[in-house]
PDB file of N, CA and C in Angstrom:
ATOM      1  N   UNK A   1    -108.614-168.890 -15.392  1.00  0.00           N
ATOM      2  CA  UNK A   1    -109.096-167.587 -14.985  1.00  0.00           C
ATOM      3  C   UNK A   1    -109.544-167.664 -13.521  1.00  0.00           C
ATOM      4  N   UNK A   2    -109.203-166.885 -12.609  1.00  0.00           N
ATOM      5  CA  UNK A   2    -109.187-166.387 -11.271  1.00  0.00           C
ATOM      6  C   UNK A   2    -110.966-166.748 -11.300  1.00  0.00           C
ATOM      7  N   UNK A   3    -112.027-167.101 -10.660  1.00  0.00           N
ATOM      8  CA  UNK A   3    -112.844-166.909 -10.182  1.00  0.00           C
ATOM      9  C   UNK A   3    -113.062-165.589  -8.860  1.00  0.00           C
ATOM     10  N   UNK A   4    -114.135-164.797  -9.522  1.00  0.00           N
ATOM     11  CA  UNK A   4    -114.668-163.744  -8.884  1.00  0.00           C
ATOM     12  C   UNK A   4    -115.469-163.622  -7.174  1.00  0.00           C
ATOM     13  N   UNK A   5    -114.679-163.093  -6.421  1.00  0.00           N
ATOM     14  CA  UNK A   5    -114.757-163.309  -5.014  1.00  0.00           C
ATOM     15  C   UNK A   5    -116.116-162.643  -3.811  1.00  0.00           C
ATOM     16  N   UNK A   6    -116.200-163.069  -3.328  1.00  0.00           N
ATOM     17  CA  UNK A   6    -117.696-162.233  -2.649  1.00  0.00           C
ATOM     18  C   UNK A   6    -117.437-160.671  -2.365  1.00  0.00           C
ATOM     19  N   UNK A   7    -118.496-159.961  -3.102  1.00  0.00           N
ATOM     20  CA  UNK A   7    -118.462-158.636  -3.221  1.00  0.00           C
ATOM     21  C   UNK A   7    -118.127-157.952  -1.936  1.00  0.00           C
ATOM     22  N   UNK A   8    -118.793-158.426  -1.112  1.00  0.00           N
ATOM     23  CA  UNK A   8    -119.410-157.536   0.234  1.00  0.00           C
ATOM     24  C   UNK A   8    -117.754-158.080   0.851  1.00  0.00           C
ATOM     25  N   UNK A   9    -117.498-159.529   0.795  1.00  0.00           N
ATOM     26  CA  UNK A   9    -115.776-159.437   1.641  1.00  0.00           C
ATOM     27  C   UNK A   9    -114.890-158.675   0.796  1.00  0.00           C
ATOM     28  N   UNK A  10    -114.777-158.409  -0.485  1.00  0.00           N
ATOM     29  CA  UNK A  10    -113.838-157.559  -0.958  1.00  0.00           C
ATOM     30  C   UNK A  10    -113.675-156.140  -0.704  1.00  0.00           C
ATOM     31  N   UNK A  11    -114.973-155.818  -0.861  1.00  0.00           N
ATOM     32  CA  UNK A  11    -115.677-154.428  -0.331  1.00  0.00           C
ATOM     33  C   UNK A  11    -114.681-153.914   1.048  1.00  0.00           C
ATOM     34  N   UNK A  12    -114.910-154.666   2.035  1.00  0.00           N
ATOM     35  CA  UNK A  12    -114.443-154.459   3.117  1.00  0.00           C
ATOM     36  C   UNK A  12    -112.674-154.969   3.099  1.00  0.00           C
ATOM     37  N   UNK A  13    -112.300-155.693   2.709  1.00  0.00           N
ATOM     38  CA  UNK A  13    -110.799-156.173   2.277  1.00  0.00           C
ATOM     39  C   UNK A  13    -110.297-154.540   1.568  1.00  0.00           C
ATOM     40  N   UNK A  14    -111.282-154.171   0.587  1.00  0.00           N
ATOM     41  CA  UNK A  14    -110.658-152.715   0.051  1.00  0.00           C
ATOM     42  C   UNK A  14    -110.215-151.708   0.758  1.00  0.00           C
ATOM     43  N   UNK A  15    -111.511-151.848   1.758  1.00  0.00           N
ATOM     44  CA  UNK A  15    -111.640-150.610   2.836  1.00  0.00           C
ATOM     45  C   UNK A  15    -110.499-150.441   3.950  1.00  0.00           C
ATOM     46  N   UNK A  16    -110.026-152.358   4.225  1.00  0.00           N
ATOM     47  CA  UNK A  16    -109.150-152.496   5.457  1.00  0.00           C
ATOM     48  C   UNK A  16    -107.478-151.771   4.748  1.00  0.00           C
ATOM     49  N   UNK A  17    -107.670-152.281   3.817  1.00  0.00           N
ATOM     50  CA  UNK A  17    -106.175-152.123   3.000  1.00  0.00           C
ATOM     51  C   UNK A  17    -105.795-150.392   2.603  1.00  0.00           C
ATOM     52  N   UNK A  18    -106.867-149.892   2.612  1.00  0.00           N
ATOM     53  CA  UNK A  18    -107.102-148.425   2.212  1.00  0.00           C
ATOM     54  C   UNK A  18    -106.579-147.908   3.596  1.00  0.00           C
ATOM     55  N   UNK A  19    -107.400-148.157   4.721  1.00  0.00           N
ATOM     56  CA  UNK A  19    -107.050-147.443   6.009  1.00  0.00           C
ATOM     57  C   UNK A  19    -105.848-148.116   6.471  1.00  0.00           C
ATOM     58  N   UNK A  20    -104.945-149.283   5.911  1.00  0.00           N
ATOM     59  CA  UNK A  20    -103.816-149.701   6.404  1.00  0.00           C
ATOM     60  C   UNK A  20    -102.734-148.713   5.101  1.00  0.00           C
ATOM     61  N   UNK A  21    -103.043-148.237   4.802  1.00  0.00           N
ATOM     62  CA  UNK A  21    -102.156-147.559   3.668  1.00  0.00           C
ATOM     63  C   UNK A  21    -102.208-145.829   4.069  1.00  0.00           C
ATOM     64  N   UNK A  22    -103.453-145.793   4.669  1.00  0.00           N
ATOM     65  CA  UNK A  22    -103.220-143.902   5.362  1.00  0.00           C
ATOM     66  C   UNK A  22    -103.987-143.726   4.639  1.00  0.00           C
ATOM     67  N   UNK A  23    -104.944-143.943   3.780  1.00  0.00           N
ATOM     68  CA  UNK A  23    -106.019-144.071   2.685  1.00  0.00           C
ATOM     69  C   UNK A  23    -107.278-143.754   3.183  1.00  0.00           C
ATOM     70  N   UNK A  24    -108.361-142.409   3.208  1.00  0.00           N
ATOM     71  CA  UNK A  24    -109.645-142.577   3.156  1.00  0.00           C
ATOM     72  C   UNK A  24    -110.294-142.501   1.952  1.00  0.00           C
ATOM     73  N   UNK A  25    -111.087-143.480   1.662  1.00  0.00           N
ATOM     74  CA  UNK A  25    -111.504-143.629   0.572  1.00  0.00           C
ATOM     75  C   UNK A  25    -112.983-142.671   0.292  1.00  0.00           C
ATOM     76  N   UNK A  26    -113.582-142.458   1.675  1.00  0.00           N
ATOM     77  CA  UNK A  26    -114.902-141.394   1.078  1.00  0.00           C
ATOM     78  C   UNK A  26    -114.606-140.258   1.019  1.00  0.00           C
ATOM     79  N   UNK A  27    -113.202-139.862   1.541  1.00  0.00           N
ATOM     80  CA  UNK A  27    -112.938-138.449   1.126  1.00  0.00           C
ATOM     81  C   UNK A  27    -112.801-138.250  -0.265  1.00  0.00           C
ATOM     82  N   UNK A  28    -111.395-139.455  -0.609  1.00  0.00           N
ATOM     83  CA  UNK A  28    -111.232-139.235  -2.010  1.00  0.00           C
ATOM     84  C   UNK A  28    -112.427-138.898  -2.755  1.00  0.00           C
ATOM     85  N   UNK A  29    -113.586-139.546  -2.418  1.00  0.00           N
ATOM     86  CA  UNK A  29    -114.860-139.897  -3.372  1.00  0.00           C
ATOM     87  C   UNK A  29    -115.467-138.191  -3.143  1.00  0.00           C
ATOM     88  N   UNK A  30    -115.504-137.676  -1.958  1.00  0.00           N
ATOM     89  CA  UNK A  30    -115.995-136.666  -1.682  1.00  0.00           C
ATOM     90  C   UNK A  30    -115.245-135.791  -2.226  1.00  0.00           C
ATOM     91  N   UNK A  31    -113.817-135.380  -2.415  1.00  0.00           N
ATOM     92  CA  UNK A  31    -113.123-134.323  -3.157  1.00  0.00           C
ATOM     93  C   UNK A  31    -112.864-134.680  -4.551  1.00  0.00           C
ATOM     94  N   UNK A  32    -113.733-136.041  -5.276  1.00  0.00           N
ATOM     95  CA  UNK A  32    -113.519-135.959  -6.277  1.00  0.00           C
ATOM     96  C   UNK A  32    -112.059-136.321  -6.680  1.00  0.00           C
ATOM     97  N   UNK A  33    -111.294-137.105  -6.084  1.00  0.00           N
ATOM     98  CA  UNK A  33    -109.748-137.908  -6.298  1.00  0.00           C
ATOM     99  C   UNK A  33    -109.898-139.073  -7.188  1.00  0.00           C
ATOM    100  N   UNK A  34    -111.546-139.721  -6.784  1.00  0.00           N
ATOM    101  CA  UNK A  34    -112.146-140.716  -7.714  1.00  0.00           C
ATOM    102  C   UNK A  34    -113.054-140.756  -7.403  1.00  0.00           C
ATOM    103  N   UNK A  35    -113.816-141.179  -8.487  1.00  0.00           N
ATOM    104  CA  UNK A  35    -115.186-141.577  -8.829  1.00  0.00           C
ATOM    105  C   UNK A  35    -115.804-142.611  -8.166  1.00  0.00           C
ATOM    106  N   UNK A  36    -117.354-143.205  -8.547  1.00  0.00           N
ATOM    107  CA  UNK A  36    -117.394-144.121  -8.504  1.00  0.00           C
ATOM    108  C   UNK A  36    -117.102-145.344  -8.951  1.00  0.00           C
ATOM    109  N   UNK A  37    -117.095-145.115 -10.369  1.00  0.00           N
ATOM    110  CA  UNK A  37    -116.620-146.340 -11.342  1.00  0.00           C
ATOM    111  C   UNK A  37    -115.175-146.299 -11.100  1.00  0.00           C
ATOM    112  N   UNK A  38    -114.319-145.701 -10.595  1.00  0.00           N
ATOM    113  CA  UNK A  38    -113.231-146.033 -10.199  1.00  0.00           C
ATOM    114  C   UNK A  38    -113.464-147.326  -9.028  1.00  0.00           C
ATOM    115  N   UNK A  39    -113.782-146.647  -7.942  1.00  0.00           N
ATOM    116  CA  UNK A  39    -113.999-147.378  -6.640  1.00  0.00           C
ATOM    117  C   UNK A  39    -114.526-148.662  -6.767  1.00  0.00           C
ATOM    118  N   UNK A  40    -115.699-148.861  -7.890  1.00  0.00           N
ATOM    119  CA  UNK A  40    -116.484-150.074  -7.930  1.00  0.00           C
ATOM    120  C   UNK A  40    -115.084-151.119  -8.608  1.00  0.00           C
ATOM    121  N   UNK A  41    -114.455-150.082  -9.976  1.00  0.00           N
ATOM    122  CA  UNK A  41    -113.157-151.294 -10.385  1.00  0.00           C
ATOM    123  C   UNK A  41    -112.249-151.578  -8.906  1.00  0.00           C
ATOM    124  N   UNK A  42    -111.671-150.985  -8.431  1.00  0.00           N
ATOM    125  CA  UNK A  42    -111.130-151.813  -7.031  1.00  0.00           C
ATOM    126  C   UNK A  42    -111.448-152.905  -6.383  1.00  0.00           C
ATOM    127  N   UNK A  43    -112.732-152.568  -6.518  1.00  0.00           N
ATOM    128  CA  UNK A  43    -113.394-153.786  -5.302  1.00  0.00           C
ATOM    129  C   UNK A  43    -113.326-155.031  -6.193  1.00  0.00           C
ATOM    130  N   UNK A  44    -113.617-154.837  -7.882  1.00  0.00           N
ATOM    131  CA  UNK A  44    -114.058-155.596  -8.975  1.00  0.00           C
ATOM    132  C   UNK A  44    -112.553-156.419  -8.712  1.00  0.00           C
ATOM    133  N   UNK A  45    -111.400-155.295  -8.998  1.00  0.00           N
ATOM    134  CA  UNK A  45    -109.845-156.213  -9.305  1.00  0.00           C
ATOM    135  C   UNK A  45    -109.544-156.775  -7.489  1.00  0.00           C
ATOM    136  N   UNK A  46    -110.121-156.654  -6.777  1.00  0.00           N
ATOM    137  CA  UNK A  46    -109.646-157.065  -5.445  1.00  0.00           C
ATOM    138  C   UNK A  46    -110.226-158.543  -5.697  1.00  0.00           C
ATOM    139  N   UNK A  47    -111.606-158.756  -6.117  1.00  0.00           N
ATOM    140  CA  UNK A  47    -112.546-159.963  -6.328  1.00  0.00           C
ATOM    141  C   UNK A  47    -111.650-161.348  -7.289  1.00  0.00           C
ATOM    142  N   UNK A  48    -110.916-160.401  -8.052  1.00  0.00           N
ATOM    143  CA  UNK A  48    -110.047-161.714  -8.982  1.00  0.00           C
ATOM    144  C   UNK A  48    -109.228-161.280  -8.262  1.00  0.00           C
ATOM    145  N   UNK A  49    -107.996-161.046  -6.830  1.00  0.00           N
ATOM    146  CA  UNK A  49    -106.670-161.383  -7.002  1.00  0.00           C
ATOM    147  C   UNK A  49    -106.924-162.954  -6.359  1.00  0.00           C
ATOM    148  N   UNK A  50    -105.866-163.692  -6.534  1.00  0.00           N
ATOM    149  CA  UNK A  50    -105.354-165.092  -6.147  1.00  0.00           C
ATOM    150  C   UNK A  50    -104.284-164.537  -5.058  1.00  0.00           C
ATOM    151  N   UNK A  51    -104.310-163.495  -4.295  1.00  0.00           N
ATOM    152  CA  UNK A  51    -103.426-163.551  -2.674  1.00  0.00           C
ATOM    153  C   UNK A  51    -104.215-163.266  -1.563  1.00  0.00           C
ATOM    154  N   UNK A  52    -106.075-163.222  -1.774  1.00  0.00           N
ATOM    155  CA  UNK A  52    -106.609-162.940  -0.656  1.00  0.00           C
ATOM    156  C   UNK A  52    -106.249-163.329   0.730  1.00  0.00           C
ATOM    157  N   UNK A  53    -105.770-164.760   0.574  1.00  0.00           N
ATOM    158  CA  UNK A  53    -105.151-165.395   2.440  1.00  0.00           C
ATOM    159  C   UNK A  53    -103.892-164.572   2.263  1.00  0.00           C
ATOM    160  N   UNK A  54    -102.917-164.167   1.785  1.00  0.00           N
ATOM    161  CA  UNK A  54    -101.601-163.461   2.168  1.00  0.00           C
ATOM    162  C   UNK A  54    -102.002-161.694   2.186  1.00  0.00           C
ATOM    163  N   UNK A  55    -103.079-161.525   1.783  1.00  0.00           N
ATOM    164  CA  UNK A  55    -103.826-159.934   2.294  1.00  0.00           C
ATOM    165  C   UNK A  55    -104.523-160.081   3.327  1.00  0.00           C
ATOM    166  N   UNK A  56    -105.330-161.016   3.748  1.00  0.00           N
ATOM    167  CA  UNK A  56    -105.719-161.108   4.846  1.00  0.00           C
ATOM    168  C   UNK A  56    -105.021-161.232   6.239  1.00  0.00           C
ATOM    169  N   UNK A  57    -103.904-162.144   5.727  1.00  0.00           N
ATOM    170  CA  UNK A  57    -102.537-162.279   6.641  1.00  0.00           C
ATOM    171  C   UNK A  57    -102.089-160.974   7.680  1.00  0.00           C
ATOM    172  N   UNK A  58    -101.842-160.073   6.039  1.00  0.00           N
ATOM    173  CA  UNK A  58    -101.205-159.112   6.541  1.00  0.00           C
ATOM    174  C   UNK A  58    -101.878-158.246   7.124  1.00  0.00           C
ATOM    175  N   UNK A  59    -103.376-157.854   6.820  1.00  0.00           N
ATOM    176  CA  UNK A  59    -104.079-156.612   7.491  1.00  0.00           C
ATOM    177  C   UNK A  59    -104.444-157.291   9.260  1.00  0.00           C
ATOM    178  N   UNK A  60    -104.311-158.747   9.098  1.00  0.00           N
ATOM    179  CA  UNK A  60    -104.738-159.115  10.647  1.00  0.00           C
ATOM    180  C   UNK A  60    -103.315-158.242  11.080  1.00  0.00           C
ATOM    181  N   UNK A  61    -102.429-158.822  11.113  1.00  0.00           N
ATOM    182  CA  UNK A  61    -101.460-158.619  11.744  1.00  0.00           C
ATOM    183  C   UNK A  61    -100.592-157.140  12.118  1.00  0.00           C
ATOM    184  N   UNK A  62    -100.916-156.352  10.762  1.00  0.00           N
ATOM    185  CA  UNK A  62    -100.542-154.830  10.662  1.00  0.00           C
ATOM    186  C   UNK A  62    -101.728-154.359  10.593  1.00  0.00           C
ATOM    187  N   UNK A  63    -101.521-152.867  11.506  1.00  0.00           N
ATOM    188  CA  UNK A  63    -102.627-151.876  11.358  1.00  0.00           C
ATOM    189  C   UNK A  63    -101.840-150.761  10.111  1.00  0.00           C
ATOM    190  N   UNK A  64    -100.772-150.648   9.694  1.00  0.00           N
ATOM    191  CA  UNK A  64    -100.385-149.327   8.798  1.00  0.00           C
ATOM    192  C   UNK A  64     -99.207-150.379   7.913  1.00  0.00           C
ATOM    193  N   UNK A  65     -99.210-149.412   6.594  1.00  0.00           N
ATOM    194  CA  UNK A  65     -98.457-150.176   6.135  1.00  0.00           C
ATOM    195  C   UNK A  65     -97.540-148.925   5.587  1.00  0.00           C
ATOM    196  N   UNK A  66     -96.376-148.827   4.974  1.00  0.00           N
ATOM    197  CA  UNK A  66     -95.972-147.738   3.787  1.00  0.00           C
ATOM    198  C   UNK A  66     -96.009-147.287   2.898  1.00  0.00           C
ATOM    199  N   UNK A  67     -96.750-149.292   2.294  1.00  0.00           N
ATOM    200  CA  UNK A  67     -97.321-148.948   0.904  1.00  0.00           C
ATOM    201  C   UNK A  67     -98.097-150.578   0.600  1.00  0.00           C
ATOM    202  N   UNK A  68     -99.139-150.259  -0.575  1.00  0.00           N
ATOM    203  CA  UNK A  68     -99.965-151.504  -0.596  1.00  0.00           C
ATOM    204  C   UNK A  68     -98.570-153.022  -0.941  1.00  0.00           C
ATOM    205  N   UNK A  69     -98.899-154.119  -0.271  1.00  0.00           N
ATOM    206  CA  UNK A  69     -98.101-155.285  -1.117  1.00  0.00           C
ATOM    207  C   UNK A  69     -98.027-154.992  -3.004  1.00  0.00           C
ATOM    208  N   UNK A  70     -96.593-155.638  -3.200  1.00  0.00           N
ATOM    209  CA  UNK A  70     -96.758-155.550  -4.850  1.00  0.00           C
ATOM    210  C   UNK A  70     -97.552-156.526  -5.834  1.00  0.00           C
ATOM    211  N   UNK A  71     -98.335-157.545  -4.733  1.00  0.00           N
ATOM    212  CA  UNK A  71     -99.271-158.233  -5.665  1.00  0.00           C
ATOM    213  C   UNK A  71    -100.463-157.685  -5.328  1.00  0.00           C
ATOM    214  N   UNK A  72    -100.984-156.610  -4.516  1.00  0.00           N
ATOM    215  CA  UNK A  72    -102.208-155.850  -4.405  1.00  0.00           C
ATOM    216  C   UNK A  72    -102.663-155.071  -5.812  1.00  0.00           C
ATOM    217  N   UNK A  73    -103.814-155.429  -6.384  1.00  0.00           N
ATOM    218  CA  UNK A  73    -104.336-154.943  -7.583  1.00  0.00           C
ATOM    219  C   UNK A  73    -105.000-153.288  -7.447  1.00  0.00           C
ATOM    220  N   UNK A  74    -104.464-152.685  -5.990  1.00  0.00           N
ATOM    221  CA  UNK A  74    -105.237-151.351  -6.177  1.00  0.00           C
ATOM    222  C   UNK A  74    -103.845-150.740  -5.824  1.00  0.00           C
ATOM    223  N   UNK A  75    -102.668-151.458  -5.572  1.00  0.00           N
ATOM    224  CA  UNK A  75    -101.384-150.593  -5.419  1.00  0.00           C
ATOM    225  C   UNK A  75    -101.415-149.386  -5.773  1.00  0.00           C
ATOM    226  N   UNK A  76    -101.272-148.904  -7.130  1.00  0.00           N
ATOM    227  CA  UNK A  76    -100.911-147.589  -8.072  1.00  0.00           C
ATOM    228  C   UNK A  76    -102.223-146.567  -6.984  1.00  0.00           C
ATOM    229  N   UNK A  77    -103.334-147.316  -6.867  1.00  0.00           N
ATOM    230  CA  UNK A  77    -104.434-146.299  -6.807  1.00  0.00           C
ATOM    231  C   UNK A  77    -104.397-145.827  -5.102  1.00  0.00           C
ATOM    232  N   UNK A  78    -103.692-146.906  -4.352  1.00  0.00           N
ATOM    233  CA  UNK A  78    -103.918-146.015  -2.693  1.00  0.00           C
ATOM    234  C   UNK A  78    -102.405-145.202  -3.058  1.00  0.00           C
ATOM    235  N   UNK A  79    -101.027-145.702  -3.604  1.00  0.00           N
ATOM    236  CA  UNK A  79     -99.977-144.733  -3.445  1.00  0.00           C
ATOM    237  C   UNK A  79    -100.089-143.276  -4.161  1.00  0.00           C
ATOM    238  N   UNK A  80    -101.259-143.632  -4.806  1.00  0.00           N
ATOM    239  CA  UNK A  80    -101.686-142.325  -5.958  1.00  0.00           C
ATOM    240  C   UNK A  80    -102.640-141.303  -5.209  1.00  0.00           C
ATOM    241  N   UNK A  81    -103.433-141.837  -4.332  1.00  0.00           N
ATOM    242  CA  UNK A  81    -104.389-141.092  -2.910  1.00  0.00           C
ATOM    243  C   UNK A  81    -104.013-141.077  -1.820  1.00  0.00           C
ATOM    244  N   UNK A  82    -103.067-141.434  -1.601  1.00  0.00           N
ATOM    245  CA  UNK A  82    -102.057-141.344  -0.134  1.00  0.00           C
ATOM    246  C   UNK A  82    -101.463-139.492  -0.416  1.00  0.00           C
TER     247      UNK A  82
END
């Protein structure tokens, strides 16, 4: 089992990947697109993936993307708020 990753770097790993996807995430929260307990599971499934260095990779290097990587655990949820 994946060991669970530091909140506060995932937090922000969520946030980078959100605005590299065309993604604001306090709007969503503000028009009600999602919740909180949505938002908190993101950060939760970002904490267990096993590709943090190949997400980190990529947000150094790209500012926009088209769509999240297919081993990103919030995929469905930024192409679903995009």
């Amino acid at each position: 089992m994946q060991t669970l990753g530091d909140p506060r770097a995932h937090f922000w790993r969520v946030i980078k990947m959100a605005k590299a996807c065309d993604v604001d995430l306090s709007t969503a929260l503000d028009e009600n697109k999602i919740d909180i307990t949505a938002y908190a599971d993101m950060i939760t499934g970002c904490r267990g993936c096993a590709q943090v260095e190949k997400c980190d990779r990529l947000l150094e290097k790209t500012a926009q993307v088209d769509h999240a990587p297919s081993y990103c655990r919030n995929k469905e949820t930024f192409a679903t708020l995009r």
